[in-house]
Protein backbone atom coordinates (compact mmCIF):
# COMPACT_ATOMS: atom_id res chain seq x y z
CA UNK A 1 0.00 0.00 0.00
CA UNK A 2 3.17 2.26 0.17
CA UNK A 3 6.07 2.64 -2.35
CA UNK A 4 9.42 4.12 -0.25
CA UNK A 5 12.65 5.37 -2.65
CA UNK A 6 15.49 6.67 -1.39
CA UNK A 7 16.79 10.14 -2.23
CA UNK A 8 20.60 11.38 -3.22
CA UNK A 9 20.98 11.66 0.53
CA UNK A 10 19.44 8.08 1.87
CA UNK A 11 17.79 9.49 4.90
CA UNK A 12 15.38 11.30 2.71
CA UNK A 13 12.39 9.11 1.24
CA UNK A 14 9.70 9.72 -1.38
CA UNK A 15 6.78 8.27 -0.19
CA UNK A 16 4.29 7.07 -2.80
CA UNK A 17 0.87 5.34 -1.32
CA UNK A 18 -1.58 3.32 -3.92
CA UNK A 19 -4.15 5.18 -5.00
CA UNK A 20 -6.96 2.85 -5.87
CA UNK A 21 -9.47 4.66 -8.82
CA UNK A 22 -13.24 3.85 -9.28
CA UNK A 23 -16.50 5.07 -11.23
CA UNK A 24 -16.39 7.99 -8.01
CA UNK A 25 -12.90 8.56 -8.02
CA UNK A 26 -10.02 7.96 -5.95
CA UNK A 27 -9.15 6.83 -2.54
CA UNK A 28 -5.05 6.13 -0.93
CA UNK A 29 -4.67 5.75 2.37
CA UNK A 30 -1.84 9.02 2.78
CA UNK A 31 -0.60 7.64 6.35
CA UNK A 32 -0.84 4.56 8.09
CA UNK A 33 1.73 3.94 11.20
CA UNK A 34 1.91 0.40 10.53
CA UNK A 35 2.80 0.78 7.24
CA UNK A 36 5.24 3.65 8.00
CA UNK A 37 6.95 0.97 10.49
CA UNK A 38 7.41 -1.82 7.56
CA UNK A 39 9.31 0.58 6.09
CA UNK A 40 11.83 1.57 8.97
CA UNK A 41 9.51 4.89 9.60
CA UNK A 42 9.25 4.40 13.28
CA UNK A 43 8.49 8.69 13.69
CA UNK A 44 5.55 9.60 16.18
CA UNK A 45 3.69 12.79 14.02
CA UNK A 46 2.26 15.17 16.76
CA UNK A 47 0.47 17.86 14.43
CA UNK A 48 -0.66 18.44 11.49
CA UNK A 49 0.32 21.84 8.96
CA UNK A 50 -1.47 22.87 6.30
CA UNK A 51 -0.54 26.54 3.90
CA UNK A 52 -1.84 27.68 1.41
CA UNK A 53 0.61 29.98 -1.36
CA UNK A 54 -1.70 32.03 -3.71
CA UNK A 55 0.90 33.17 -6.49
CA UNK A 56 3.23 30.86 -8.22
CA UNK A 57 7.21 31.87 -7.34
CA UNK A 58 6.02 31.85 -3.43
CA UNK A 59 9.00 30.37 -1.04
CA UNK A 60 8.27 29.35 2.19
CA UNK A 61 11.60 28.52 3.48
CA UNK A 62 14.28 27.32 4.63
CA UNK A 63 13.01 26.19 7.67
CA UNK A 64 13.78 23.85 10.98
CA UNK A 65 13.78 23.94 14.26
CA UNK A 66 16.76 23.48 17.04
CA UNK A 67 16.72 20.48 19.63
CA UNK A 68 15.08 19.63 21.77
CA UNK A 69 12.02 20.74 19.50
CA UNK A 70 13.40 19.39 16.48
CA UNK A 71 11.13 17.96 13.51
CA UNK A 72 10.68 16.00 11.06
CA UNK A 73 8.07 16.28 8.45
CA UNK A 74 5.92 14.35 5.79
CA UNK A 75 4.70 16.70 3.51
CA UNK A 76 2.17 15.97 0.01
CA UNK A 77 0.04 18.36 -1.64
CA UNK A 78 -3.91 18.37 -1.90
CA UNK A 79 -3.70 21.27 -4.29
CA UNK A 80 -1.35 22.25 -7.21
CA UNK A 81 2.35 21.71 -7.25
CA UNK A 82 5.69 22.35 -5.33
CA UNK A 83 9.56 22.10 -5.43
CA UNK A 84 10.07 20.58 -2.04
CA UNK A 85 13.82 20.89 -1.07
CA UNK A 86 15.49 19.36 1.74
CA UNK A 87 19.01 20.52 2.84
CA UNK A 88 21.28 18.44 5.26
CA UNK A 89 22.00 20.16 8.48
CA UNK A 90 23.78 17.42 10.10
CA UNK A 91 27.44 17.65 10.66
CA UNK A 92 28.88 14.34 11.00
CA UNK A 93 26.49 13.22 8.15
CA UNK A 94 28.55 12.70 4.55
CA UNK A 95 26.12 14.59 2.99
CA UNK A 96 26.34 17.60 5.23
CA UNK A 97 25.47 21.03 2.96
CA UNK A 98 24.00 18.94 0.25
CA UNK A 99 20.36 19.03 -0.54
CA UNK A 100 18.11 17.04 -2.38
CA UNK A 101 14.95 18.54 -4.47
CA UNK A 102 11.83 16.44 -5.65
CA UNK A 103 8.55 17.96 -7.58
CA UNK A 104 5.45 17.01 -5.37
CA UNK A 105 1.80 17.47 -6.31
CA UNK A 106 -1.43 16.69 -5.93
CA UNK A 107 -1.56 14.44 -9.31
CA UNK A 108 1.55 12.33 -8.79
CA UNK A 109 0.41 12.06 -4.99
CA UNK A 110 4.43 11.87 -4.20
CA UNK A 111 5.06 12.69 -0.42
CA UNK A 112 8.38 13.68 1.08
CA UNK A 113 10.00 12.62 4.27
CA UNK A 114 12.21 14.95 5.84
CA UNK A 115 13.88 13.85 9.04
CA UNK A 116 15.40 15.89 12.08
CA UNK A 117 18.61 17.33 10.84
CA UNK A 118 17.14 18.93 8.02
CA UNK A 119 16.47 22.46 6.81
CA UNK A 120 12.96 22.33 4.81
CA UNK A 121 11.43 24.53 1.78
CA UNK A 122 9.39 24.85 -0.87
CA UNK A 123 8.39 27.19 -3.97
CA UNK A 124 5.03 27.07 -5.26
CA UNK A 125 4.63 25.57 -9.35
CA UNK A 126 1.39 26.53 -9.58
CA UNK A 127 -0.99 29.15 -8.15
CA UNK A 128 -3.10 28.20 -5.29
CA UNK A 129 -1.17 25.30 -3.89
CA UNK A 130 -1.73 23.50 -0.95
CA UNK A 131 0.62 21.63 1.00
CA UNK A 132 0.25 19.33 4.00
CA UNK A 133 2.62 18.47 6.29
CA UNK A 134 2.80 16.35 9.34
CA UNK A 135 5.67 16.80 12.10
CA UNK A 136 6.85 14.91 15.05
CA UNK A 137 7.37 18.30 17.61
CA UNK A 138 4.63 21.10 17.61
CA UNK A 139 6.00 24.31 16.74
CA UNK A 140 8.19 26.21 19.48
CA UNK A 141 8.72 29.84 18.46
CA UNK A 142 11.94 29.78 20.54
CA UNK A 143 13.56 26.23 18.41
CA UNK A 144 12.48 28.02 15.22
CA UNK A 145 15.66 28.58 12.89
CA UNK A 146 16.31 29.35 8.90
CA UNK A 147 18.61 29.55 6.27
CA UNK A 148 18.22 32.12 3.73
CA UNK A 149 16.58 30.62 0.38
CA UNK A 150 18.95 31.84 -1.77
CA UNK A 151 22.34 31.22 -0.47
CA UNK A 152 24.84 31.25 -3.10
CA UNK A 153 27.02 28.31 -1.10
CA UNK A 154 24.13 26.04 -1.30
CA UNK A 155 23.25 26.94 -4.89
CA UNK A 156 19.55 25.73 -4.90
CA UNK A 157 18.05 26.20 -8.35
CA UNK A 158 15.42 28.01 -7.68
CA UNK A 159 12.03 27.98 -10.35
CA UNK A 160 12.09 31.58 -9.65
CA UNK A 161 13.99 34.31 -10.38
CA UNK A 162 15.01 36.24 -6.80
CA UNK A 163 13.64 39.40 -7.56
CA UNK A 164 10.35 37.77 -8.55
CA UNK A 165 10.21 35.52 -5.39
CA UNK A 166 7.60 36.06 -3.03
CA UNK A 167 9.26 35.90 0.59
CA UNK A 168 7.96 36.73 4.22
CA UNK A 169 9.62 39.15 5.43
CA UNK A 170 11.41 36.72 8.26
CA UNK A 171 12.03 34.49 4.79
CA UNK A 172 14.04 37.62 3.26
CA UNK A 173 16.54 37.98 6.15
CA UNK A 174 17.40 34.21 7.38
CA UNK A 175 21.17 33.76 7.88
CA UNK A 176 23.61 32.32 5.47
CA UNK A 177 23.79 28.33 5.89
CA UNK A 178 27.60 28.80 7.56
CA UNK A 179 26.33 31.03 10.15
CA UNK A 180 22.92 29.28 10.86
CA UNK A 181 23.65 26.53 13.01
């Protein structure tokens, strides 16, 4: 009932569930714990997230939060299309500074797993996209952290061009990824 791949950097997973399509439609089951565990996904998701980005070229990242309140996130979209990126924030790991990109939306049904250690954003394809995300802490405004978007060391390929990126303000001003952590 669940398809797992492995990313360029291992501990990242794209998450496919079955869809299963009838005269009404379509039904997957998105997450089921058992299933998760099969799979060596053994993370206990506390709340659910849900945005909404009206224009196409909206980035809502990078973004993580600091032990003890760190998280990890499976995120899909019920409407429209992202580029979800992921970028490795643990030091020891051999893939430290690297990040890994995959298109999800809500016709491929693709989910992404992003564990602690990771920085996590996204920029909208498509106008009106939603995107759903479960995470293992709550949120702590205190543990919150970033990494500006555009940081020319971890030269993310944006789908936008920076001064046509729509940004939060906190978004336009998040440290470099050497001075974030």
């Amino acid at each position: 009932m669940l398809d797992v791949a492995s990313t360029a950097i291992p501990d990242v997973k794209v998450l496919l569930p079955k869809s299963f399509s009838d005269a009404r439609g379509t039904f997957s089951e998105t997450w089921n714990a058992a299933r998760f565990v099969e799979h060596g996904i053994t993370m206990n998701f506390v709340q659910d997230n849900q945005s909404c980005s009206a224009p196409v070229g909206t980035i809502r990242g990078l973004h993580f939060q600091s032990p003890p309140k760190a998280q990890a996130k499976v995120v899909r979209v019920i409407r429209g299309r992202i580029l979800d990126v992921a970028v490795d924030l643990r030091r020891a790991s051999p893939t430290y500074g690297k990040w890994v990109a995959e298109e999800l939306s809500a016709q491929n049904r693709k989910q992404l797993l992003v564990p602690i250690g990771f920085a996590h954003g996204f920029c909208t394809l498509e106008p009106d996209s939603e995107v759903l995300y479960k995470v293992t802490a709550p949120y702590s405004p205190e543990h919150e952290r970033g990494i500006l978007w555009s940081d020319p060391a971890l030269a993310i390929p944006w789908p936008v061009a920076p001064e046509r990126a729509i940004l939060s303000d906190r978004d336009r001003v998040h440290p470099l990824f050497a001075a974030a952590l």
